[in-house]
C-alpha atoms as a PDB file:
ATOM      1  CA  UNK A   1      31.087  38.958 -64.556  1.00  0.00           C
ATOM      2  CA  UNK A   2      31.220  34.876 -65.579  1.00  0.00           C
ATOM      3  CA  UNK A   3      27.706  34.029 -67.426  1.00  0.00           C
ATOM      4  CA  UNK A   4      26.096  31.480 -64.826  1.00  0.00           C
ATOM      5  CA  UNK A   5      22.631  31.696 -66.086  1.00  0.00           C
ATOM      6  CA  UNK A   6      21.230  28.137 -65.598  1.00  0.00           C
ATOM      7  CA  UNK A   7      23.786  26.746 -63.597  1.00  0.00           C
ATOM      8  CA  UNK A   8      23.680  24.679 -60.276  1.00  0.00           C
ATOM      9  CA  UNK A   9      23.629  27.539 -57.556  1.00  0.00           C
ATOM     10  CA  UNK A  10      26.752  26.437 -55.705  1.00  0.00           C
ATOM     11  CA  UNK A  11      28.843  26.194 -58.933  1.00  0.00           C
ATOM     12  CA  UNK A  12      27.540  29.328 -59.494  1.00  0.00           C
ATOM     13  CA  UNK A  13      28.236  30.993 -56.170  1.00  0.00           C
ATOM     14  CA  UNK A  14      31.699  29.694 -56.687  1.00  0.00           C
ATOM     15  CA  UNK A  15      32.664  30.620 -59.851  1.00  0.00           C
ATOM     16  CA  UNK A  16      31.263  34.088 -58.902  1.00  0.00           C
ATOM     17  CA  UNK A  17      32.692  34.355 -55.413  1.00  0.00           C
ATOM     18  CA  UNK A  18      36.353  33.240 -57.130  1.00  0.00           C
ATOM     19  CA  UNK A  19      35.851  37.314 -58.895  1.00  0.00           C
ATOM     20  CA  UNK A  20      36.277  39.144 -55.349  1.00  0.00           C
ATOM     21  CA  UNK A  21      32.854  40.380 -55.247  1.00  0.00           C
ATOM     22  CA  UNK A  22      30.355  39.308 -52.179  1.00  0.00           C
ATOM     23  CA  UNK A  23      27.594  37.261 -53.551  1.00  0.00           C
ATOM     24  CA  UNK A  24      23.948  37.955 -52.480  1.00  0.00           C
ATOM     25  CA  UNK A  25      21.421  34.648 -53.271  1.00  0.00           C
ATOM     26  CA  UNK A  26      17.608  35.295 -53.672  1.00  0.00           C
ATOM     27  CA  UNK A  27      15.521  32.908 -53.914  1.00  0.00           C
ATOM     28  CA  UNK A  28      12.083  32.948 -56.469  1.00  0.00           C
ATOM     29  CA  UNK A  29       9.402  31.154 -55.899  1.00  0.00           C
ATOM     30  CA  UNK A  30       6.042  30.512 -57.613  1.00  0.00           C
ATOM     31  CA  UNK A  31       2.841  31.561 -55.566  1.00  0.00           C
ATOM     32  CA  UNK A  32       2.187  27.762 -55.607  1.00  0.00           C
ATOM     33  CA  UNK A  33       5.413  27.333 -54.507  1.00  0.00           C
ATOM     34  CA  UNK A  34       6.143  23.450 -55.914  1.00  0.00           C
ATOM     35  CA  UNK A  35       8.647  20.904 -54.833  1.00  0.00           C
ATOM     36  CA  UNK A  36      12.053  21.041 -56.434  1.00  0.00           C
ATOM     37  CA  UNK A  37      15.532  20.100 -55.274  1.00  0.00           C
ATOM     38  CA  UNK A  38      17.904  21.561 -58.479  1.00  0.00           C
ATOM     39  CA  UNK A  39      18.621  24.722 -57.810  1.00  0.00           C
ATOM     40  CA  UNK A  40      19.569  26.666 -61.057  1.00  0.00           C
ATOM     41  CA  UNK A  41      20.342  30.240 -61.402  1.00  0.00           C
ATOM     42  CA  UNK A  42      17.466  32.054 -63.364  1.00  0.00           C
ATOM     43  CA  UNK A  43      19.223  35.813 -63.432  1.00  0.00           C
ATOM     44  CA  UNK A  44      22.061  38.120 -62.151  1.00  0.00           C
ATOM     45  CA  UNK A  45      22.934  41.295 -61.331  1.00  0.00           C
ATOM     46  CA  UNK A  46      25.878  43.384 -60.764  1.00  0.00           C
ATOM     47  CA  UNK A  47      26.555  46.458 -58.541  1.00  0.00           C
ATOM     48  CA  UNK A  48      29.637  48.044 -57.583  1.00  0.00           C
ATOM     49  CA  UNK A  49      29.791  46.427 -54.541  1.00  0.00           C
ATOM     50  CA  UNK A  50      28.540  42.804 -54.686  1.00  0.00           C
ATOM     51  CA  UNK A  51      26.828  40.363 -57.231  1.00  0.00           C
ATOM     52  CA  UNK A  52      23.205  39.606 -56.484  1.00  0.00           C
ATOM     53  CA  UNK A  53      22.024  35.356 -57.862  1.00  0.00           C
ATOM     54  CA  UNK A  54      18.584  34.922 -58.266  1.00  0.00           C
ATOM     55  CA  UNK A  55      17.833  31.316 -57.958  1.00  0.00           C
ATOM     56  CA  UNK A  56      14.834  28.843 -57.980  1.00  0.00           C
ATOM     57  CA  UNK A  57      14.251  25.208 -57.456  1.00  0.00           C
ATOM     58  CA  UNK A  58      13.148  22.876 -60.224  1.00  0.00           C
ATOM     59  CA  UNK A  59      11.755  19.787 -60.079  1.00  0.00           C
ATOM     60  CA  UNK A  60      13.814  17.720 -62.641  1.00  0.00           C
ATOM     61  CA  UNK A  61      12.415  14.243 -61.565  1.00  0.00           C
ATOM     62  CA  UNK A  62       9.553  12.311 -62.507  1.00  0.00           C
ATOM     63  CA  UNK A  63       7.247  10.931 -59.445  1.00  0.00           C
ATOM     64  CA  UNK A  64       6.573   7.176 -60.294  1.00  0.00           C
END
């Protein structure tokens, strides 16, 4: 399995997907649950049948 730890999600789905195996995305979230639109890859997993992403959204942008 390709390293995508940190990634963008959708360059990660595709790199993954480009392997043959399904891909499963989770989402994480923080109880508070803040604002974030860059999705980045946080940790994988691998079965026998399919690849499971986990994935949460950053904020990377400062609020002026």
């Amino acid at each position: 399995m390709t390293n995508v730890l940190g990634l963008d999600l959708m360059t990660a789905e595709s790199l993954l997907k480009a392997e043959g195996k399904p891909v499963r995305l989770i989402e994480v979230r923080s109880k508070k649950g803040g604002k974030g639109n860059d999705r980045r890859v946080i940790k994988t997993t691998e079965t026998e049948t399919e690849t499971v992403v986990y994935w949460s959204a950053f904020k990377t942008e400062v609020d002026v």
